[in-house]
Structures are given as C-alpha cells and as structure tokens.
PDB file of N, CA and C in Angstrom:
ATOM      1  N   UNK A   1      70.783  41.737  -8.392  1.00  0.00           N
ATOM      2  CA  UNK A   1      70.211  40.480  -8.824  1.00  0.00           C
ATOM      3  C   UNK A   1      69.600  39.714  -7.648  1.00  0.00           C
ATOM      4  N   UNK A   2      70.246  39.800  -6.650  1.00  0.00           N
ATOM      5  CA  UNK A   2      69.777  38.769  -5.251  1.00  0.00           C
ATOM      6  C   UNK A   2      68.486  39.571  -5.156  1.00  0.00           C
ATOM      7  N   UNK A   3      68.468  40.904  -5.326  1.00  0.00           N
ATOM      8  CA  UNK A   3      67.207  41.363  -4.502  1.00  0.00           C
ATOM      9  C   UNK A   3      66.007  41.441  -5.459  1.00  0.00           C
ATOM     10  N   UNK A   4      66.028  40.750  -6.609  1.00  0.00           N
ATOM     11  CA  UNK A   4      65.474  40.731  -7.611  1.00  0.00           C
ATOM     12  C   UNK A   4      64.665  39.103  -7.449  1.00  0.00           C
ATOM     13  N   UNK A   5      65.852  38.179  -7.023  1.00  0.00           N
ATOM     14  CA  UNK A   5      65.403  37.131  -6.541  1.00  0.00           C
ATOM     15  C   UNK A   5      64.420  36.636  -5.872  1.00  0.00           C
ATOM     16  N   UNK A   6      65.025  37.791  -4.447  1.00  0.00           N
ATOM     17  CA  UNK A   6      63.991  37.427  -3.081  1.00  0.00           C
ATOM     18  C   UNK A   6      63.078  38.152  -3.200  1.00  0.00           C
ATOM     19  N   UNK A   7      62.719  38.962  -4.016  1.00  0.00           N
ATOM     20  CA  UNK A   7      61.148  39.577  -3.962  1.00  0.00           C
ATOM     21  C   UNK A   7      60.147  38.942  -5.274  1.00  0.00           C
ATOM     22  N   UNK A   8      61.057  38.388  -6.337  1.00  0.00           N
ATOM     23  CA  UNK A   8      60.158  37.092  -6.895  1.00  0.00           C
ATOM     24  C   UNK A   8      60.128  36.266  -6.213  1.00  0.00           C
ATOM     25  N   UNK A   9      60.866  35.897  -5.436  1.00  0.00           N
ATOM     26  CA  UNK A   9      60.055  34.437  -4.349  1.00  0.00           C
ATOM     27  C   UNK A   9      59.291  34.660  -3.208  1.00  0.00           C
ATOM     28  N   UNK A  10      59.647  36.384  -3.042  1.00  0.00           N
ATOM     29  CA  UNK A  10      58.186  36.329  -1.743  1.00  0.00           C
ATOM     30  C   UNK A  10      57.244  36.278  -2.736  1.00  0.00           C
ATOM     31  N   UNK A  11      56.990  37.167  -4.140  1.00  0.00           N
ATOM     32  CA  UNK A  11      55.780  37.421  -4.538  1.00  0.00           C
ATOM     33  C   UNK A  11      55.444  35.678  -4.824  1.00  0.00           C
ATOM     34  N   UNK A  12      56.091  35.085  -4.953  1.00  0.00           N
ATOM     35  CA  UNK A  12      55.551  33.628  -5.518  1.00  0.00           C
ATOM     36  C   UNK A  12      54.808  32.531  -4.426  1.00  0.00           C
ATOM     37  N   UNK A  13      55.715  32.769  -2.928  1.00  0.00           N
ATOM     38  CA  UNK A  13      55.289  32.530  -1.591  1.00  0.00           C
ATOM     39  C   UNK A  13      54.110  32.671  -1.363  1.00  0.00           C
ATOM     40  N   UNK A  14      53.624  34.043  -1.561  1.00  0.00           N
ATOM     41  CA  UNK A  14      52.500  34.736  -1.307  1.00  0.00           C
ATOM     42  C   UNK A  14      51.048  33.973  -2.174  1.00  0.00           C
ATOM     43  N   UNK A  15      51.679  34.163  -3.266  1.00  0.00           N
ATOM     44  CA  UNK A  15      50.553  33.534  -4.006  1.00  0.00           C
ATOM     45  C   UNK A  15      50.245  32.242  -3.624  1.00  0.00           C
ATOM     46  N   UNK A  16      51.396  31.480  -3.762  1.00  0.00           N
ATOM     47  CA  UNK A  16      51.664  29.802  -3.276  1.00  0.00           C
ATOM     48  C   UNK A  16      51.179  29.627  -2.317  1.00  0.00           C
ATOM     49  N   UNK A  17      51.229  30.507  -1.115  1.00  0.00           N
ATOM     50  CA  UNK A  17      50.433  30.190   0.046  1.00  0.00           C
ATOM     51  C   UNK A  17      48.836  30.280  -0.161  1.00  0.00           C
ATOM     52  N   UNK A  18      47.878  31.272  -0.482  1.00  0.00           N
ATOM     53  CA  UNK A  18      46.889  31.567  -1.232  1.00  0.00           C
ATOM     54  C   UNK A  18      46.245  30.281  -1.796  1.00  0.00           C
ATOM     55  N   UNK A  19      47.171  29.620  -3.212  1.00  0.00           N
ATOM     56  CA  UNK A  19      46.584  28.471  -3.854  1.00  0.00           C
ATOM     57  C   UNK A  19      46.313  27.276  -2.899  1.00  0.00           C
ATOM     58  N   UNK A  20      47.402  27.048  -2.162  1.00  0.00           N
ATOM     59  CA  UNK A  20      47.515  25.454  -1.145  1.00  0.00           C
ATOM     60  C   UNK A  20      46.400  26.057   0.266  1.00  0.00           C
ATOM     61  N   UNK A  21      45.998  27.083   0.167  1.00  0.00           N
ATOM     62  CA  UNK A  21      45.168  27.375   2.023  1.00  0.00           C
ATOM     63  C   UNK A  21      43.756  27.177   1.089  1.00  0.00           C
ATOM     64  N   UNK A  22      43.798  27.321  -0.861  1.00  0.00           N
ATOM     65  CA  UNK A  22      42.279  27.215  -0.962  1.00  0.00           C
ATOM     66  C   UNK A  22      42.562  25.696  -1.767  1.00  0.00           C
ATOM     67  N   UNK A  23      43.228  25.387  -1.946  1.00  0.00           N
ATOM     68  CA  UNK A  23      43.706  23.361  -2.187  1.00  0.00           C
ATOM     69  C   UNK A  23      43.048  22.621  -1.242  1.00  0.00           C
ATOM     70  N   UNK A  24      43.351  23.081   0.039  1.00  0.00           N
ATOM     71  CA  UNK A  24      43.263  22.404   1.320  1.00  0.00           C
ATOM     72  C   UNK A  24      41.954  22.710   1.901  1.00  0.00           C
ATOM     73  N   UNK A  25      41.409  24.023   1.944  1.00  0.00           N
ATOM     74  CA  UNK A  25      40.516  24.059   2.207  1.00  0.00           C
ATOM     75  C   UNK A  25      40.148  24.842   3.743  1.00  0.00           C
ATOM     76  N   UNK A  26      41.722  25.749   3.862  1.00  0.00           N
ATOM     77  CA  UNK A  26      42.070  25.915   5.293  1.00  0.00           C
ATOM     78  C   UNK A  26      41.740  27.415   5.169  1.00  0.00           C
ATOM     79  N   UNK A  27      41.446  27.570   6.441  1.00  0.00           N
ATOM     80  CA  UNK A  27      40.845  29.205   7.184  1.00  0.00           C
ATOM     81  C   UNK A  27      41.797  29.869   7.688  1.00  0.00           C
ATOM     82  N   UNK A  28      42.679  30.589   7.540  1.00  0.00           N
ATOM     83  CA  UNK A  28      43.703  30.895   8.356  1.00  0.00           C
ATOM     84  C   UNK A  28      43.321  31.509   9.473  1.00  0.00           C
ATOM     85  N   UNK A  29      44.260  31.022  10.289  1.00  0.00           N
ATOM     86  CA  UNK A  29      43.741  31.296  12.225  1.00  0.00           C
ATOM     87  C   UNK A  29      44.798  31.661  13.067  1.00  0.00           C
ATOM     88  N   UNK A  30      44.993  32.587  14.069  1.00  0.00           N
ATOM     89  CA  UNK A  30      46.073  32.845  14.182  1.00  0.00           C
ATOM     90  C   UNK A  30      46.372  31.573  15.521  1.00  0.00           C
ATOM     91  N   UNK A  31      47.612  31.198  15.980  1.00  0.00           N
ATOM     92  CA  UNK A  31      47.494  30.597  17.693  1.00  0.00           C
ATOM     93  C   UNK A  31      47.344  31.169  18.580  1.00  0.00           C
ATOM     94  N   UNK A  32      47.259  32.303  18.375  1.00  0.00           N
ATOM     95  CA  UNK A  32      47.401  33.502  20.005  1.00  0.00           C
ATOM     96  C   UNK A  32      45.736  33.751  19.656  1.00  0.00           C
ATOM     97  N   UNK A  33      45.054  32.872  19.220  1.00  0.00           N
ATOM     98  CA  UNK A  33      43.288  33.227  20.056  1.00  0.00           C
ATOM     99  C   UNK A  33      43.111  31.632  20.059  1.00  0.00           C
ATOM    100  N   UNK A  34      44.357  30.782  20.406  1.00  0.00           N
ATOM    101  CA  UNK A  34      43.855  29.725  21.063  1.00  0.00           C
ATOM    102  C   UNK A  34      44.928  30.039  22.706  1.00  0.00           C
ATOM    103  N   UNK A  35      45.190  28.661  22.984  1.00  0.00           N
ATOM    104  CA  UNK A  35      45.376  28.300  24.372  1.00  0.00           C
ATOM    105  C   UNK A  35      46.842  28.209  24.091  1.00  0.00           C
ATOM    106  N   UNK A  36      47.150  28.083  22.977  1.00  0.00           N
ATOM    107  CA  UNK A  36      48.869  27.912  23.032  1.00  0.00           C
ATOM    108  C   UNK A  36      49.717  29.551  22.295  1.00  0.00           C
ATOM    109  N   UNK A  37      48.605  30.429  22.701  1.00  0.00           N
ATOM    110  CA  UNK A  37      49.304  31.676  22.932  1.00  0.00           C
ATOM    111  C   UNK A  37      50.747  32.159  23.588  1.00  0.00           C
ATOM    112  N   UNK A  38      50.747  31.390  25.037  1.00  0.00           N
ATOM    113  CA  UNK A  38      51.715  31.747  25.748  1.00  0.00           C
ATOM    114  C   UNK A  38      52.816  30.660  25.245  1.00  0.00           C
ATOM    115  N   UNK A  39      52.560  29.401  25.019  1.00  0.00           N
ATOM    116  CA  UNK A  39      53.641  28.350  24.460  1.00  0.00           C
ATOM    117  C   UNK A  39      54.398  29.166  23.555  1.00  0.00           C
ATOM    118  N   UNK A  40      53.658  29.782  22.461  1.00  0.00           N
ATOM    119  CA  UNK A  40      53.939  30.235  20.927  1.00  0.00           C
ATOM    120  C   UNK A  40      54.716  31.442  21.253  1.00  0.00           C
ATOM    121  N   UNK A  41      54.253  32.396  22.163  1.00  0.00           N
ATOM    122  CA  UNK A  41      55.151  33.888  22.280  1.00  0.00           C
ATOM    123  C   UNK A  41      56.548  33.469  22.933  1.00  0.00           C
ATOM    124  N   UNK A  42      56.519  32.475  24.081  1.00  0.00           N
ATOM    125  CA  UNK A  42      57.947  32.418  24.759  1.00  0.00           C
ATOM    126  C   UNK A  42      58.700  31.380  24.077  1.00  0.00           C
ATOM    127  N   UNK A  43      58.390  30.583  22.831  1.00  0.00           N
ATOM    128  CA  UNK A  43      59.262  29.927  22.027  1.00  0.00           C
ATOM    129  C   UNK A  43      60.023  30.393  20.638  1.00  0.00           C
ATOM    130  N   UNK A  44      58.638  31.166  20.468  1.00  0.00           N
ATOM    131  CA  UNK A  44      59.583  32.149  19.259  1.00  0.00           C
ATOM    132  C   UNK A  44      60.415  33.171  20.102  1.00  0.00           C
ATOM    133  N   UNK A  45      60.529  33.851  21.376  1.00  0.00           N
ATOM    134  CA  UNK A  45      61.260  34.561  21.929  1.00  0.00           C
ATOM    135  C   UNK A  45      62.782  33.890  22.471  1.00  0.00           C
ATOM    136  N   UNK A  46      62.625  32.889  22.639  1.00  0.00           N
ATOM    137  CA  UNK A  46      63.756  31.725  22.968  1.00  0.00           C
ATOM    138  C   UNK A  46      64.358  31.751  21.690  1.00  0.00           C
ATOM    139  N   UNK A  47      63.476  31.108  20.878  1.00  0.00           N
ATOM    140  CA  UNK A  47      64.429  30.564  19.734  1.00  0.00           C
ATOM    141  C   UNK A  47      64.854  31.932  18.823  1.00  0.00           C
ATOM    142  N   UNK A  48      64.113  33.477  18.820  1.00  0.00           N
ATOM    143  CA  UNK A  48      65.218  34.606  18.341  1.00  0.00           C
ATOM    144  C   UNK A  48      66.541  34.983  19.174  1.00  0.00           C
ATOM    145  N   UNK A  49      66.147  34.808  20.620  1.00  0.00           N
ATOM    146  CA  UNK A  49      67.167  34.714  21.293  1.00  0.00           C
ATOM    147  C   UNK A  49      68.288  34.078  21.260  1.00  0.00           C
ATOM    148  N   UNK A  50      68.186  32.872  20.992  1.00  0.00           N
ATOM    149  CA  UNK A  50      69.509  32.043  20.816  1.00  0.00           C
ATOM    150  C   UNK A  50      70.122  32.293  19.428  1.00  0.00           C
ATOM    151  N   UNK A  51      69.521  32.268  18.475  1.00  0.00           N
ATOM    152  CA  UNK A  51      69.880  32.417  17.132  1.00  0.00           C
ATOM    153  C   UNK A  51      70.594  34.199  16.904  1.00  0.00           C
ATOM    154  N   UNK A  52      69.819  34.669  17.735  1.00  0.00           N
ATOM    155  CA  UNK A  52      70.501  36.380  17.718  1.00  0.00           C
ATOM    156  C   UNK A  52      71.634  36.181  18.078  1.00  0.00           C
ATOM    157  N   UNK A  53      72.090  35.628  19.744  1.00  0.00           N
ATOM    158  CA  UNK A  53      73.042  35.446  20.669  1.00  0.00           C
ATOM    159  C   UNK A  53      74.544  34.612  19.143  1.00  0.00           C
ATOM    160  N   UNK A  54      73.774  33.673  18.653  1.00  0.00           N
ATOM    161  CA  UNK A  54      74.520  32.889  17.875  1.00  0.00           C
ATOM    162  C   UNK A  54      75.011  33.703  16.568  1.00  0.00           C
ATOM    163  N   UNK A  55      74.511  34.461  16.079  1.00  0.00           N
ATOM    164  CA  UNK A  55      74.711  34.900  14.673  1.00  0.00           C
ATOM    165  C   UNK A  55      75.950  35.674  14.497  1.00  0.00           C
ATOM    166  N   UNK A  56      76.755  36.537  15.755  1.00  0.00           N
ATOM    167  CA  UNK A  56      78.422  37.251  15.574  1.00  0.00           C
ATOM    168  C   UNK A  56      78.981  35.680  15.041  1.00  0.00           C
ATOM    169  N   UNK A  57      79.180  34.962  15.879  1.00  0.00           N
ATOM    170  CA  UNK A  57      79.848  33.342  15.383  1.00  0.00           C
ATOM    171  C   UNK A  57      80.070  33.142  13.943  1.00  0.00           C
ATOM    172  N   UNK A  58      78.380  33.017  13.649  1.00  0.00           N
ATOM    173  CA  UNK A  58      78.245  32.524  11.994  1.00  0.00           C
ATOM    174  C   UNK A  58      78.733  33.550  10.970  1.00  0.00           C
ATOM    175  N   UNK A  59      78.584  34.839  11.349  1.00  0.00           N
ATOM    176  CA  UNK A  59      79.171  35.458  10.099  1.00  0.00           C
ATOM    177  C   UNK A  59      80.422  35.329   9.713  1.00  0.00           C
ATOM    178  N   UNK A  60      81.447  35.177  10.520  1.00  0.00           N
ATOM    179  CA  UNK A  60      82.678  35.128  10.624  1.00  0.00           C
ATOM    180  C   UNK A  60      83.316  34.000   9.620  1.00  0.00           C
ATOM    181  N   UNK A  61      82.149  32.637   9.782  1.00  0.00           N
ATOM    182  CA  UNK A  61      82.538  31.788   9.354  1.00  0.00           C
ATOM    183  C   UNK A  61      82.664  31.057   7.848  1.00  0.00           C
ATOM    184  N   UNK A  62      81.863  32.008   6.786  1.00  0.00           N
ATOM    185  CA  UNK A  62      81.796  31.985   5.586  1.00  0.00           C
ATOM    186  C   UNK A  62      80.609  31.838   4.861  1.00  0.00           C
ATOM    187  N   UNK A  63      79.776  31.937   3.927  1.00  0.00           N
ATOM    188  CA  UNK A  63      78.885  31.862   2.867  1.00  0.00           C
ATOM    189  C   UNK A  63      78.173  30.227   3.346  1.00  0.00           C
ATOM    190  N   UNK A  64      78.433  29.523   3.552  1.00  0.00           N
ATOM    191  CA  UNK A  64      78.827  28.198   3.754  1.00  0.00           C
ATOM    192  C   UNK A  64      77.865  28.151   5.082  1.00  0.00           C
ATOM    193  N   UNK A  65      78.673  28.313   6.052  1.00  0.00           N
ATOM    194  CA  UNK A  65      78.130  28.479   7.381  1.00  0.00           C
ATOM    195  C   UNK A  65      76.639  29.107   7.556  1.00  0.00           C
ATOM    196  N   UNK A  66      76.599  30.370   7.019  1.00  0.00           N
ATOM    197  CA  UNK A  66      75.557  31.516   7.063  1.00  0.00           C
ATOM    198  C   UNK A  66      74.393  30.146   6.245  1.00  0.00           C
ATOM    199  N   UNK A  67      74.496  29.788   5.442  1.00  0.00           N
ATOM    200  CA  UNK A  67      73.156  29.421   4.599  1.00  0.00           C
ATOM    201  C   UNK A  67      72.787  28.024   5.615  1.00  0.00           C
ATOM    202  N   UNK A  68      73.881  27.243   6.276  1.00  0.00           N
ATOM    203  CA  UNK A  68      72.950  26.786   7.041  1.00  0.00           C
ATOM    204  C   UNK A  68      72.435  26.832   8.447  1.00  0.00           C
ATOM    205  N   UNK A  69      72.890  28.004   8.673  1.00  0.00           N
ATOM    206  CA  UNK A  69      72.451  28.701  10.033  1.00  0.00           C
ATOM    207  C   UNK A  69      70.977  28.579   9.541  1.00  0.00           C
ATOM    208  N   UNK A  70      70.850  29.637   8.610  1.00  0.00           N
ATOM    209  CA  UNK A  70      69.250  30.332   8.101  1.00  0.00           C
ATOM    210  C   UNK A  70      68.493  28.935   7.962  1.00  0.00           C
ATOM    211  N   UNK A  71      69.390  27.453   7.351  1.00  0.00           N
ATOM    212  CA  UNK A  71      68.336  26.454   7.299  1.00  0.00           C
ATOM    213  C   UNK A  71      67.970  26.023   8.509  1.00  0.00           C
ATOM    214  N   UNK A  72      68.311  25.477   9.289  1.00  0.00           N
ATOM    215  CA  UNK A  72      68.508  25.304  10.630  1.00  0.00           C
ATOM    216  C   UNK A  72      67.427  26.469  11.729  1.00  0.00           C
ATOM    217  N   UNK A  73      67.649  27.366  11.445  1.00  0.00           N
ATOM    218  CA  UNK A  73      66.683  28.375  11.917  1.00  0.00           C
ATOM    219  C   UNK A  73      65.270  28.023  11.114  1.00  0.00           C
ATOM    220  N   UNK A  74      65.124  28.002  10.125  1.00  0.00           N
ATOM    221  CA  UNK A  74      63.822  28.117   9.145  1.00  0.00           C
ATOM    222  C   UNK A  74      63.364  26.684   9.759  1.00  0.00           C
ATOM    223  N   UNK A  75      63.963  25.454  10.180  1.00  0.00           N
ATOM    224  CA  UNK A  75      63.530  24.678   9.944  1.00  0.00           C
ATOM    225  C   UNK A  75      62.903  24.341  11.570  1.00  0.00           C
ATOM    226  N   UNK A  76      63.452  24.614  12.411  1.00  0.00           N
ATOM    227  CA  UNK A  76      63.136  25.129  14.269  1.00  0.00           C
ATOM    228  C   UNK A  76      61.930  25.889  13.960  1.00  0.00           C
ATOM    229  N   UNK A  77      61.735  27.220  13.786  1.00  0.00           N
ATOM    230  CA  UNK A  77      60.955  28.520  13.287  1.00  0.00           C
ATOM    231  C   UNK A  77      59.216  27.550  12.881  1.00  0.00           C
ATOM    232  N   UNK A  78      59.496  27.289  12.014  1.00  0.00           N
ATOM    233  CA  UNK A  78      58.272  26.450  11.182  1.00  0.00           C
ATOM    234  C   UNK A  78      57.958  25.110  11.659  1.00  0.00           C
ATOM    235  N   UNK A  79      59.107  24.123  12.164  1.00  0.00           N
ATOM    236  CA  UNK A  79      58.539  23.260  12.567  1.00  0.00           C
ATOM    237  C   UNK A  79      57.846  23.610  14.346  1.00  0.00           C
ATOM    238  N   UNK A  80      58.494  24.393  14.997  1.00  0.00           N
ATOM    239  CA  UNK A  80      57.652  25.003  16.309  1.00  0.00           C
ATOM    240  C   UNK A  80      56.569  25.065  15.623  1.00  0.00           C
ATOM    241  N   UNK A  81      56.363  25.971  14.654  1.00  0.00           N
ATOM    242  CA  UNK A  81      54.854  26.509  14.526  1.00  0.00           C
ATOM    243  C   UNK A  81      54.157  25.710  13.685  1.00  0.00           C
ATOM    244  N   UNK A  82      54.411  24.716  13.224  1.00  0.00           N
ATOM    245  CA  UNK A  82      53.462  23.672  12.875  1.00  0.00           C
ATOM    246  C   UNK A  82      53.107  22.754  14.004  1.00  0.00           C
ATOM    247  N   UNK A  83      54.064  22.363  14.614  1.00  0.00           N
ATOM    248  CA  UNK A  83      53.701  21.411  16.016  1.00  0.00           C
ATOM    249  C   UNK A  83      52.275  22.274  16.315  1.00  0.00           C
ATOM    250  N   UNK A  84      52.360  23.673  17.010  1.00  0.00           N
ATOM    251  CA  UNK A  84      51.515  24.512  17.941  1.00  0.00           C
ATOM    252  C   UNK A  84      50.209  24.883  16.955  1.00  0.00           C
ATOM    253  N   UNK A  85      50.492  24.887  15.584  1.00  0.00           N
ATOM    254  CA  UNK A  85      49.383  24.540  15.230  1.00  0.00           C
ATOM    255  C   UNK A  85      48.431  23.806  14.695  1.00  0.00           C
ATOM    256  N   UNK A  86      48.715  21.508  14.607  1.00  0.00           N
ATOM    257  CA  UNK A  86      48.833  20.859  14.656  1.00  0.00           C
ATOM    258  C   UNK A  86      47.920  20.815  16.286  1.00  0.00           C
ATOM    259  N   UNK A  87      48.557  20.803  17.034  1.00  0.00           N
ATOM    260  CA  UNK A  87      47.740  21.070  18.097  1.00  0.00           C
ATOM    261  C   UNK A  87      47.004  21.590  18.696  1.00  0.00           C
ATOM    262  N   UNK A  88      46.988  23.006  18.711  1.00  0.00           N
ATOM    263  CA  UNK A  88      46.207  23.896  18.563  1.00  0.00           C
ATOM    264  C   UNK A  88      44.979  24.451  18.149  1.00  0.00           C
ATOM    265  N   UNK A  89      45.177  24.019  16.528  1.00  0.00           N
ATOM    266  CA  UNK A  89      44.335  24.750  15.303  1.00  0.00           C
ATOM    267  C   UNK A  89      43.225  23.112  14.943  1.00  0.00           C
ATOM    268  N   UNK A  90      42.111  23.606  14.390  1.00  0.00           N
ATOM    269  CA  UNK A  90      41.559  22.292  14.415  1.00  0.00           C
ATOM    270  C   UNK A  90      41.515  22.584  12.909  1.00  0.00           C
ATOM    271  N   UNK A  91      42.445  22.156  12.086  1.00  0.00           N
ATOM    272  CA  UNK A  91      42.674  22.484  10.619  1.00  0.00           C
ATOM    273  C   UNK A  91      43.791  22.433   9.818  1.00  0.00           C
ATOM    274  N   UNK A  92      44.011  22.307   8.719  1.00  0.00           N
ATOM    275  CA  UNK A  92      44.830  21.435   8.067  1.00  0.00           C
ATOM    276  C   UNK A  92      46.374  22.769   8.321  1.00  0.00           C
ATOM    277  N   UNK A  93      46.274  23.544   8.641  1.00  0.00           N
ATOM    278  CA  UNK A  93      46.923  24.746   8.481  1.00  0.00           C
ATOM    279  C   UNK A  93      48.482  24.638   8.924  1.00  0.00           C
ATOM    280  N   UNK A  94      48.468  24.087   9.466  1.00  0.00           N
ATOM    281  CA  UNK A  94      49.976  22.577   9.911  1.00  0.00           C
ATOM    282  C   UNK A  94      50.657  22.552   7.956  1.00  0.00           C
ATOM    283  N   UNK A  95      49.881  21.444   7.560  1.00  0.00           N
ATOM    284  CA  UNK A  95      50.704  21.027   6.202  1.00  0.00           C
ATOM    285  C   UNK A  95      50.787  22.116   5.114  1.00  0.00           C
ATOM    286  N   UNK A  96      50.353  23.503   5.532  1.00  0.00           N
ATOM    287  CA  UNK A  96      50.788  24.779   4.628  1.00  0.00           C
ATOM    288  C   UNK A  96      51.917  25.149   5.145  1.00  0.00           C
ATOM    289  N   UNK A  97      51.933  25.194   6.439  1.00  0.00           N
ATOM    290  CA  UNK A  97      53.254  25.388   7.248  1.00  0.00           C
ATOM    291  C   UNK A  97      54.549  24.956   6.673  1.00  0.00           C
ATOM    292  N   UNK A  98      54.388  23.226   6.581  1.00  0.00           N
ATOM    293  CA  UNK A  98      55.395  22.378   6.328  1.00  0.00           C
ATOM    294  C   UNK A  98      55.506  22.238   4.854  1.00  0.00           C
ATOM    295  N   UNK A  99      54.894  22.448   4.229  1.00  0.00           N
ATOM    296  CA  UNK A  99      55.046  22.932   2.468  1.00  0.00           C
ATOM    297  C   UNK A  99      55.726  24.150   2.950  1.00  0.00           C
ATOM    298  N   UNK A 100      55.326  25.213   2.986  1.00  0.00           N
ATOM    299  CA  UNK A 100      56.574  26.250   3.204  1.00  0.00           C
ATOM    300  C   UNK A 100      57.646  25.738   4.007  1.00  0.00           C
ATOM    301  N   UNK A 101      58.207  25.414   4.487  1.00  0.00           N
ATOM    302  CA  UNK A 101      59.040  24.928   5.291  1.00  0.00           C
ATOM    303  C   UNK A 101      60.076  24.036   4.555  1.00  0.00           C
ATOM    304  N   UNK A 102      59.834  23.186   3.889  1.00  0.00           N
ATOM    305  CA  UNK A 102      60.588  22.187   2.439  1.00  0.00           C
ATOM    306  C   UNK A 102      60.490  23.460   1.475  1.00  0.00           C
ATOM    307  N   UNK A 103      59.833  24.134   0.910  1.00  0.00           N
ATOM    308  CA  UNK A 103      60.370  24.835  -0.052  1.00  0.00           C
ATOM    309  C   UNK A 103      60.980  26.417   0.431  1.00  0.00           C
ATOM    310  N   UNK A 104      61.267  26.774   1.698  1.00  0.00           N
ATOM    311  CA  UNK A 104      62.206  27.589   2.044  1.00  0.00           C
ATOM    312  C   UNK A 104      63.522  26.959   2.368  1.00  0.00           C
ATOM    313  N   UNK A 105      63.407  26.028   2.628  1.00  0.00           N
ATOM    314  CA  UNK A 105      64.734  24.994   3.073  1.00  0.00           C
ATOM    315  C   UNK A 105      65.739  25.075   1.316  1.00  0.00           C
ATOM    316  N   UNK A 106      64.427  24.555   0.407  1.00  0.00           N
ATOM    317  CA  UNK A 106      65.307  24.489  -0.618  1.00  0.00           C
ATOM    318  C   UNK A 106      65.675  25.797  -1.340  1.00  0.00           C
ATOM    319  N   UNK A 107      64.834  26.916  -1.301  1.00  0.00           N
ATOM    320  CA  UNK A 107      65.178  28.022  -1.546  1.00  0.00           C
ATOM    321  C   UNK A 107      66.542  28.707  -1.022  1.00  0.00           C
ATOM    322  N   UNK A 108      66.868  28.520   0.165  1.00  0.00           N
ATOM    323  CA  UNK A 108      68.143  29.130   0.762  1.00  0.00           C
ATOM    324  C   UNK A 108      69.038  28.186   0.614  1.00  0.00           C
ATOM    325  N   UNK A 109      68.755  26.603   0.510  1.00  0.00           N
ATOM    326  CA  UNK A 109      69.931  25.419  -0.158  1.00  0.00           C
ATOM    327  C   UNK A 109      70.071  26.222  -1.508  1.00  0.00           C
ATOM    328  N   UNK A 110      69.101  26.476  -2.378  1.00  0.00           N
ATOM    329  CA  UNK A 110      69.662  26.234  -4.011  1.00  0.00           C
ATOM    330  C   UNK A 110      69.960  28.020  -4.713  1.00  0.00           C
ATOM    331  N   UNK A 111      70.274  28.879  -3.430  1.00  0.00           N
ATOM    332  CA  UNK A 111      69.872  30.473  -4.216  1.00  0.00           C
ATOM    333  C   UNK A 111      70.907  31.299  -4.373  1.00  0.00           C
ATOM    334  N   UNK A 112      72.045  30.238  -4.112  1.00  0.00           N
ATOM    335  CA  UNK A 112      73.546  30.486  -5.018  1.00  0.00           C
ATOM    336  C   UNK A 112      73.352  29.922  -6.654  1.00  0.00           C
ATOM    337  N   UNK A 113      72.988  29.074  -6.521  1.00  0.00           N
ATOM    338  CA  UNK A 113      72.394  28.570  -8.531  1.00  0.00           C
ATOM    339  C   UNK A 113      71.771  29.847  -9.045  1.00  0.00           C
ATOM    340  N   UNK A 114      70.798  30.113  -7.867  1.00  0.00           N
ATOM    341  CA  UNK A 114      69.821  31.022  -8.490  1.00  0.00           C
ATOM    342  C   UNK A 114      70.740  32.359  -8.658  1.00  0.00           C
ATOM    343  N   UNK A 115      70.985  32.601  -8.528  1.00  0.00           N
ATOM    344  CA  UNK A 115      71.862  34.229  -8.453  1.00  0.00           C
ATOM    345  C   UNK A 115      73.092  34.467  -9.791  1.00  0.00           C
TER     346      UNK A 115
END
C-alpha cells in the first residue's frame, strides 16, 4: 500500500510541477550554468553529509522521529535551493520550489492517514 502511495504522489508531483512552471510562466533552468554552481554543489554535499552522518541516531528512535527528520531535511534541501535560485535564476522558478516544499512537508506530515 505505501508503495502504491508514493508512486501516486510522484506521478501527481510530476504533473503538478508541469501545471504551476506553465501557471507561472517559468523556463526551467538548471543553477550549475549560473554563478552559484559551486555555492549549490558544496551545500547540497554538506547538507547530505550531515543528515547521512545523522540518520543511525534517527532510526533507532521511532516512526515519530524518522518523519521529522525527512521534514526537517525536505525543508533545508528546498529551502537552500530556492534561496540559490531566487538569486541566481532570473525567474519565478523559486515559488515552484516552495509550492513543492509546503506540499512535501505535508505529504510526509499526513502519509500515516494516508496508508
């Protein structure tokens, strides 16, 4: 059932992302063919790092713990990469970010209901 879940919500992601990049009106662009290439590679490398280093801890600690590790991560993860592309990107491509970002937050809050 879970895995029934998470592949209706990527397929829904997918699309969802699609509708709001042609809502908005946005080009998707990557940051590594701007200037905050090197910002973007050694912060997502930091922040898998610590969260890797961290994750023996969290399992240990229960169902509970684990879901808000993953929020906490999702919410570092996406808000880095909206900052960098916010700055970066000359385009709305930031507030697709942060729409995904509130509705992955609530996806891993609410996907014990869901299950």
């Amino acid at each position: 059932m879970l895995i029934v879940v998470l592949t209706l919500s990527l397929l829904l992601f997918i699309a969802l992302e699609k509708l709001i990049n042609k809502l908005l009106g946005v080009e998707k662009k990557k940051i590594s063919t701007t200037s905050g290439k090197n910002i973007d590679r050694r912060g997502r490398i930091i922040l898998a790092v610590i969260f890797l280093c961290t994750l023996p801890f969290v399992i240990t600690k229960g169902i509970n713990s684990n879901k808000w590790y993953w929020i906490v991560y999702l919410i570092l993860l996406l808000g880095f990469q909206a900052i960098l592309e916010w700055k970066h990107l000359n385009s709305k491509q930031y507030v697709s970010t942060l729409i995904f970002l509130i509705l992955g937050v609530m996806l891993i809050f609410f996907i014990a209901y869901l299950i």
